[in-house]
Protein backbone atom coordinates (compact mmCIF):
# COMPACT_ATOMS: atom_id res chain seq x y z
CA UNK A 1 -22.84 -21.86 17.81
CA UNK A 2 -23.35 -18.89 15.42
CA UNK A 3 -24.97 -20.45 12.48
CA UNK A 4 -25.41 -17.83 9.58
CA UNK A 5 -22.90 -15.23 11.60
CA UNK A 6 -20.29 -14.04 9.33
CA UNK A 7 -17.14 -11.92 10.32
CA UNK A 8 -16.61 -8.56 11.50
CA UNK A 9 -13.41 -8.02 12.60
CA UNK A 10 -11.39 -4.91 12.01
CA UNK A 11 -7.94 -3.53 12.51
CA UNK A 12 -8.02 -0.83 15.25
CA UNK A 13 -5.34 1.13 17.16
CA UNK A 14 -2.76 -1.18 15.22
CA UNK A 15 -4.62 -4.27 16.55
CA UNK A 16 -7.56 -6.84 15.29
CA UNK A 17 -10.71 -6.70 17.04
CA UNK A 18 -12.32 -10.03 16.24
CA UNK A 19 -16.20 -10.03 16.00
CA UNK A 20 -19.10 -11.22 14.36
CA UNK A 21 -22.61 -9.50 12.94
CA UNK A 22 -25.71 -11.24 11.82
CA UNK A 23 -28.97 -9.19 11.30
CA UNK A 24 -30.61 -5.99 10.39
CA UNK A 25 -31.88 -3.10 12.25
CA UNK A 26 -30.66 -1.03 14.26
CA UNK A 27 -27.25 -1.54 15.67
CA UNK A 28 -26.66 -4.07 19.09
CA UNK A 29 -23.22 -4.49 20.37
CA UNK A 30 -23.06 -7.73 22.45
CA UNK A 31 -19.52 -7.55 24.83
CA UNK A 32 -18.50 -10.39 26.93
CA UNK A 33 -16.39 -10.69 30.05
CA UNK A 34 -13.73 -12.80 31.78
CA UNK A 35 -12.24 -14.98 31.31
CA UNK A 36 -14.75 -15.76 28.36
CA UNK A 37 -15.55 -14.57 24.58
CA UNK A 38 -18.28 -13.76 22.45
CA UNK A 39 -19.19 -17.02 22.75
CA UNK A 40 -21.22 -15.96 25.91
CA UNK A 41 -24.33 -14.81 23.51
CA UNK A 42 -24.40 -18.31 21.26
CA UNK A 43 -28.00 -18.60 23.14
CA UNK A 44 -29.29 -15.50 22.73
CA UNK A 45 -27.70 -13.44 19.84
CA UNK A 46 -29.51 -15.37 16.92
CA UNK A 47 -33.19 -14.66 18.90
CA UNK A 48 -32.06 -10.33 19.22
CA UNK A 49 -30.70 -10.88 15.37
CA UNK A 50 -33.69 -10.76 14.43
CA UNK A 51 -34.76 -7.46 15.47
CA UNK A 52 -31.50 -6.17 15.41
CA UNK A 53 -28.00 -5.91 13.46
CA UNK A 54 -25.99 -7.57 16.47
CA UNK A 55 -22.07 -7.72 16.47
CA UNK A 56 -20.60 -9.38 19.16
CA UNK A 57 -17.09 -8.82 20.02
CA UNK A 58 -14.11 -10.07 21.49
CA UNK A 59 -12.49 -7.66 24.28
CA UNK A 60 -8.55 -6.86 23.64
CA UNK A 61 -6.69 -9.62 25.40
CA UNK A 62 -9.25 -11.78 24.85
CA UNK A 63 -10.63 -14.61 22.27
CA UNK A 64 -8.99 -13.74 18.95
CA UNK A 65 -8.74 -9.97 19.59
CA UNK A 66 -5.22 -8.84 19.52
CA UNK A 67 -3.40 -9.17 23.09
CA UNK A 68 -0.63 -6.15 23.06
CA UNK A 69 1.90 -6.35 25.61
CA UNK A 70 1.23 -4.66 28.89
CA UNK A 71 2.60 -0.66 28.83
CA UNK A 72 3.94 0.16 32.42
CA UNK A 73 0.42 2.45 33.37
CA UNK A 74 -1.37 -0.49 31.64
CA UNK A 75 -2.84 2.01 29.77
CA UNK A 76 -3.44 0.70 26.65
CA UNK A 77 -5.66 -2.33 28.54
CA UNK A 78 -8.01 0.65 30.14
CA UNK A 79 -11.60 0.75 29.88
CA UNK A 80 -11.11 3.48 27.62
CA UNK A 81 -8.64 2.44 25.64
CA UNK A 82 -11.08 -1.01 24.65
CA UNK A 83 -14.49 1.63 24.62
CA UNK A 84 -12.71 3.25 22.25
CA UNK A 85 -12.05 -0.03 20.26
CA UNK A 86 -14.98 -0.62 19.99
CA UNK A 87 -16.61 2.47 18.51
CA UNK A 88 -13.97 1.78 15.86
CA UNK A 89 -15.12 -1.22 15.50
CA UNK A 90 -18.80 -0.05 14.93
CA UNK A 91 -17.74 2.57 12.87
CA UNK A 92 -16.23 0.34 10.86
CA UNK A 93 -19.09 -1.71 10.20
CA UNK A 94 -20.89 1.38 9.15
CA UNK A 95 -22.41 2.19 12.89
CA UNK A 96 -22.17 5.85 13.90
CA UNK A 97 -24.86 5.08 16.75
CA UNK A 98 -25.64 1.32 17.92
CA UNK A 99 -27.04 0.39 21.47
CA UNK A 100 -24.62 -1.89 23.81
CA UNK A 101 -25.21 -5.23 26.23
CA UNK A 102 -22.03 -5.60 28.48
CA UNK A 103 -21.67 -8.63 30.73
CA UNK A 104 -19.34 -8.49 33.58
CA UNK A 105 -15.75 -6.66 31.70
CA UNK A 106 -17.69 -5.86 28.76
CA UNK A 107 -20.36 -3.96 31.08
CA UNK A 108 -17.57 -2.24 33.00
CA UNK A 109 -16.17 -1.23 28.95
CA UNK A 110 -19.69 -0.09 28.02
CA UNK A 111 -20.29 2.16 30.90
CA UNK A 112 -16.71 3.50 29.79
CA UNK A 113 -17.94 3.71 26.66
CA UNK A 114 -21.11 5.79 27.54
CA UNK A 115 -19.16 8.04 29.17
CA UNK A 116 -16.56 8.63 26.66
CA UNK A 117 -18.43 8.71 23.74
CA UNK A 118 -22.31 10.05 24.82
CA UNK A 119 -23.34 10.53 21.23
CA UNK A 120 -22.10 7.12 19.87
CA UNK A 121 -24.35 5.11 22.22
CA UNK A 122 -28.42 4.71 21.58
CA UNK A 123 -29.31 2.55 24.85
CA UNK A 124 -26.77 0.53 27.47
CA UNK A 125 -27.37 -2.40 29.24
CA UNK A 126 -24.96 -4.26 32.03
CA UNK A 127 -25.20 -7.61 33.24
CA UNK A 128 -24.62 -8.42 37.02
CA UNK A 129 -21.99 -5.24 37.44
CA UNK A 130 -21.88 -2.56 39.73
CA UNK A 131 -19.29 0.70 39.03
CA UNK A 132 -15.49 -0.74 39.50
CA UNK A 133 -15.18 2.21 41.74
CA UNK A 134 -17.59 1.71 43.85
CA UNK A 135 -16.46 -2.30 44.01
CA UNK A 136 -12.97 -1.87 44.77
CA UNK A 137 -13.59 1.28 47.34
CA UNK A 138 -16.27 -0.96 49.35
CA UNK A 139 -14.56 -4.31 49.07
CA UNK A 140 -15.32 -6.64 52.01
CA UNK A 141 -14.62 -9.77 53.08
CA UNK A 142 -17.16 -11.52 51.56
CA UNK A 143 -16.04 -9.64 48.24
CA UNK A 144 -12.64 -10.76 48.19
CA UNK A 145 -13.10 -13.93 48.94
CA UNK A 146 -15.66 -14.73 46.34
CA UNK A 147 -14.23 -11.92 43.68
CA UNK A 148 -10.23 -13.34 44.94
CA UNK A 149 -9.33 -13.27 41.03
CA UNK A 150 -9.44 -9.25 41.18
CA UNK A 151 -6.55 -9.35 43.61
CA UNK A 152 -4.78 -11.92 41.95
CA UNK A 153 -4.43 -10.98 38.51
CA UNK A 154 -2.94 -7.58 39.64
CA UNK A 155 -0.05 -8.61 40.47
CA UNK A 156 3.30 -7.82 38.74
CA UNK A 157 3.86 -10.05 35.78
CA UNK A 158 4.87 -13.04 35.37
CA UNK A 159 3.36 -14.40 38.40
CA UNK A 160 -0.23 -14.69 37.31
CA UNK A 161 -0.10 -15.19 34.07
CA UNK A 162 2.44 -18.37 34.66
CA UNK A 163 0.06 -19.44 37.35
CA UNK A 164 -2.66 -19.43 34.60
CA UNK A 165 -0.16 -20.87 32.11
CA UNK A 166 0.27 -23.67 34.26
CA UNK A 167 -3.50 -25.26 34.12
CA UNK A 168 -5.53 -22.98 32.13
CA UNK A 169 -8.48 -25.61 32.43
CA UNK A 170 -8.34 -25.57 36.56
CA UNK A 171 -8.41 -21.80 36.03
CA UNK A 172 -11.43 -21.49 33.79
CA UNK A 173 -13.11 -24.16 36.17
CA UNK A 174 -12.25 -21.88 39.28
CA UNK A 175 -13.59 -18.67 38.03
CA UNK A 176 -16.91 -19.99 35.56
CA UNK A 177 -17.56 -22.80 37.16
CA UNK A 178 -16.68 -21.71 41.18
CA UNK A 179 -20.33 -19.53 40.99
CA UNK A 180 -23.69 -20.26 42.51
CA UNK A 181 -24.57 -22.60 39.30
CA UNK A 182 -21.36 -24.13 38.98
CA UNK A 183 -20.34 -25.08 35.57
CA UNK A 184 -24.40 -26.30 34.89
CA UNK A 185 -24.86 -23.10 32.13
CA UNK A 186 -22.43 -23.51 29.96
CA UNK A 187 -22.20 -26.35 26.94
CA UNK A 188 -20.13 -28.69 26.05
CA UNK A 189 -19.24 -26.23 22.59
CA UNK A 190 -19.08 -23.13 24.85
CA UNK A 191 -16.36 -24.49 27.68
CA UNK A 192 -14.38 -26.06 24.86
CA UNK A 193 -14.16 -22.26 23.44
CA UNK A 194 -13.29 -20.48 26.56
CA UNK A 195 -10.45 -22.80 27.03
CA UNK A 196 -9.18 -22.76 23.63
CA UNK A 197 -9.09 -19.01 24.23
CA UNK A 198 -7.42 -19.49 28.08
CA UNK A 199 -5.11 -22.25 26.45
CA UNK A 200 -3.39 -19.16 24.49
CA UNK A 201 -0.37 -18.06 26.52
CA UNK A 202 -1.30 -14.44 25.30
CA UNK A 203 -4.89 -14.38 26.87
CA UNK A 204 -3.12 -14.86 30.31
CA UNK A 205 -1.55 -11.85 29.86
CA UNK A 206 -4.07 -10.13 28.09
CA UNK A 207 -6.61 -10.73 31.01
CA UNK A 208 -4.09 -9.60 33.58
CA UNK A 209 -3.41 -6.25 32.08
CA UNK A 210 -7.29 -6.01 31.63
CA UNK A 211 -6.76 -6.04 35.91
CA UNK A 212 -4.08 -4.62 35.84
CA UNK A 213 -5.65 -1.25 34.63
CA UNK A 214 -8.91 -1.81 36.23
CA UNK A 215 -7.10 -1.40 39.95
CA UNK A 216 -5.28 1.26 38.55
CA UNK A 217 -5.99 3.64 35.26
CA UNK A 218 -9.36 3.08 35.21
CA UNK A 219 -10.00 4.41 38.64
CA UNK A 220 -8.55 7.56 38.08
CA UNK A 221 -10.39 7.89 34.95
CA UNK A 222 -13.76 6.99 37.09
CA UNK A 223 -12.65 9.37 40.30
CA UNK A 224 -11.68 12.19 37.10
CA UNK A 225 -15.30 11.80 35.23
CA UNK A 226 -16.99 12.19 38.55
CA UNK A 227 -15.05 15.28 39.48
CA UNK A 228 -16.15 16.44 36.15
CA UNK A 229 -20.09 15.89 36.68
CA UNK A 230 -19.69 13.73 33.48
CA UNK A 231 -22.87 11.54 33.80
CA UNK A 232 -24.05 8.42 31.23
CA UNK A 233 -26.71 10.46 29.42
CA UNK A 234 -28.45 7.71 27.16
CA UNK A 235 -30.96 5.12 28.63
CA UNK A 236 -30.02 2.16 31.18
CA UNK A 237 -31.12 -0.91 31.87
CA UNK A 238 -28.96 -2.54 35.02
CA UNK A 239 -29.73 -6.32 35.66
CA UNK A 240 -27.78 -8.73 38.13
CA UNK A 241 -28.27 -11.88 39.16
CA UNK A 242 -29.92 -12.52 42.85
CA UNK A 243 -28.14 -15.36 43.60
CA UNK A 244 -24.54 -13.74 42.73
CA UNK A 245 -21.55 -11.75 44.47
CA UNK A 246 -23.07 -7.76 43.12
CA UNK A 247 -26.51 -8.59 44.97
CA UNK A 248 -24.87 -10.31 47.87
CA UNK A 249 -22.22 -7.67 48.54
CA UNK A 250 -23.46 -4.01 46.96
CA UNK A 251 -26.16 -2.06 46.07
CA UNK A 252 -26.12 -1.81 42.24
CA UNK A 253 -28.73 0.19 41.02
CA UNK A 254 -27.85 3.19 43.98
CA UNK A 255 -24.50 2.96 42.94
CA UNK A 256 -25.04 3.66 39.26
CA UNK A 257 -27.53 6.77 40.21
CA UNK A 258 -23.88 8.55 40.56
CA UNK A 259 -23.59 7.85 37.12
CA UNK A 260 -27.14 8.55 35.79
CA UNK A 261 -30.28 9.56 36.17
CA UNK A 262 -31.78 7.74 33.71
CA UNK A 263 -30.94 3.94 35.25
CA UNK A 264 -33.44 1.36 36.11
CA UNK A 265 -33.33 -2.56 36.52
CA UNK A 266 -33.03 -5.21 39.00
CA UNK A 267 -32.07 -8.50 40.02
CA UNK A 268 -33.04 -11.13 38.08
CA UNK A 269 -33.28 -14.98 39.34
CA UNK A 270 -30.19 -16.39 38.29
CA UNK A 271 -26.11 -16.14 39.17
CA UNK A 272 -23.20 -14.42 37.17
CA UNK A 273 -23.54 -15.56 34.23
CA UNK A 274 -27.05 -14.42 33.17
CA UNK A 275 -26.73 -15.14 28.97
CA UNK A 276 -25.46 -18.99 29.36
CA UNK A 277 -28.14 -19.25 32.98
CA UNK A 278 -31.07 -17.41 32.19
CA UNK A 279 -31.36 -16.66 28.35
CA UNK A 280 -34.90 -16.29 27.88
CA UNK A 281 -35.03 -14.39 30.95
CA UNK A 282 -32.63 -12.06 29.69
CA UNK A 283 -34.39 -11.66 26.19
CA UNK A 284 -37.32 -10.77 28.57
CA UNK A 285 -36.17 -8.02 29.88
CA UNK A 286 -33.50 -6.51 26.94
CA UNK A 287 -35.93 -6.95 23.98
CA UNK A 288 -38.91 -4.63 24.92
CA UNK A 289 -35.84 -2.03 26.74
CA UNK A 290 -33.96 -1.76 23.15
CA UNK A 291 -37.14 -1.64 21.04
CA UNK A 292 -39.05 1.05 22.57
């Protein structure tokens, strides 16, 4: 899926963050979300290689990145705990200053990310997210029933993470393929990926602890950083999908004006998963925001 791609991967906080780089220019981080890999960009990273150097990533917990047992605040599986990761990551690869795509987790880390480390970050884009704050504080009916993994994979371990054990195919079908276009984006070489991944015992726990902190953690770091007045300074592109859960049950681009003043975007004609469902569309809309 990543012809010509070679490896990136470093060791960071005691830990290998696997990724992959192909290009030159200036610096694109592509991050993926659950329950998935870097294998999310296969249709569009070789197209925004060629304007830019892209590395695409694997989250902690997920894909080949290093999955760390749980620490009782599930601290080290907080969205700044990963940002930071990943700016090791960059730095690694020589990047002092690179721009960032997150979809889903990886836009929740990149927002994180923004905040955390203003002068690392050139230009952020998130894919059909809207603040985890925000989310959990207005969740509705309609939420949790179609967002029902969030309350799930909170709970105490082991429960999940043997549920997930158990079947990790009937998992990956609920959550990818339970959205508004089913399990119609993603190919053959993709799926097969995301359940090698899922097929790990580790990820199980890995992707729980990712939850785990998000319900947790990572809201007091939000509520703290808005007590502050800390604010995402750089440019921000937000895009969702129109036929998803975020356009259905929020308001995503007011929500992220209490995070910046410099946000625009919109909702795009697809679902969730807007790199597998709508990859030209996407390419659309990123390639003239990260060039100009």
């Amino acid at each position: 899926m990543f012809e010509g791609f070679t490896d990136a991967s470093a060791q960071v906080d005691g830990i290998r963050i696997k990724a992959i780089r192909q290009g030159n220019g200036p610096a694109l981080l592509l991050l993926h979300g659950h329950p998935q890999t870097h294998a999310i960009w296969h249709k569009v990273a070789p197209r925004l290689a060629q304007d830019f150097t892209v590395v695409a990533a694997d989250l902690r917990g997920y894909g080949d990145s290093g999955k760390p047992e749980g620490t009782s605040d599930h601290g080290n599986y907080s969205k700044r705990r990963m940002a930071a990761d990943l700016v090791e990551l960059m730095r690694a690869q020589g990047f002092e200053r690179f721009a960032v795509i997150g979809h889903d987790r990886g836009g929740r880390v990149a927002a994180r990310m923004a905040l955390d480390h203003p002068a690392a970050l050139t230009k952020l884009v998130t894919l059909d997210v809207a603040p985890t704050l925000a989310m959990y504080e207005q969740t509705s009916f309609d939420f949790a029933r179609a967002y029902w993994h969030w309350f799930f994979l909170v709970r105490p371990a082991p429960f999940p993470e043997t549920l997930i054990r158990a079947d990790p195919d009937l998992y990956l079908k609920q959550t990818i393929g339970a959205r508004s276009a089913g399990l119609a984006p993603f190919t053959p070489d993709a799926y097969a990926e995301y359940l090698r991944s899922l097929s790990d015992p580790a990820t199980a726990h890995g992707i729980c602890e990712d939850y785990r902190a998000s319900v947790g953690i990572d809201l007091d770091h939000d509520r703290a950083s808005l007590a502050e007045g800390r604010r995402i300074e750089c440019e921000f592109l937000a895009l969702w999908g129109a036929q998803g859960v975020i356009e259905q049950c929020f308001e995503p681009l007011a929500e992220w004006r209490q995070w910046s003043s410099r946000v625009r975007g919109e909702a795009l004609p697809c679902g969730h998963y807007i790199p597998e469902e709508a990859p030209d569309l996407l390419l659309e809309h990123v390639l003239p925001f990260l060039s100009s």
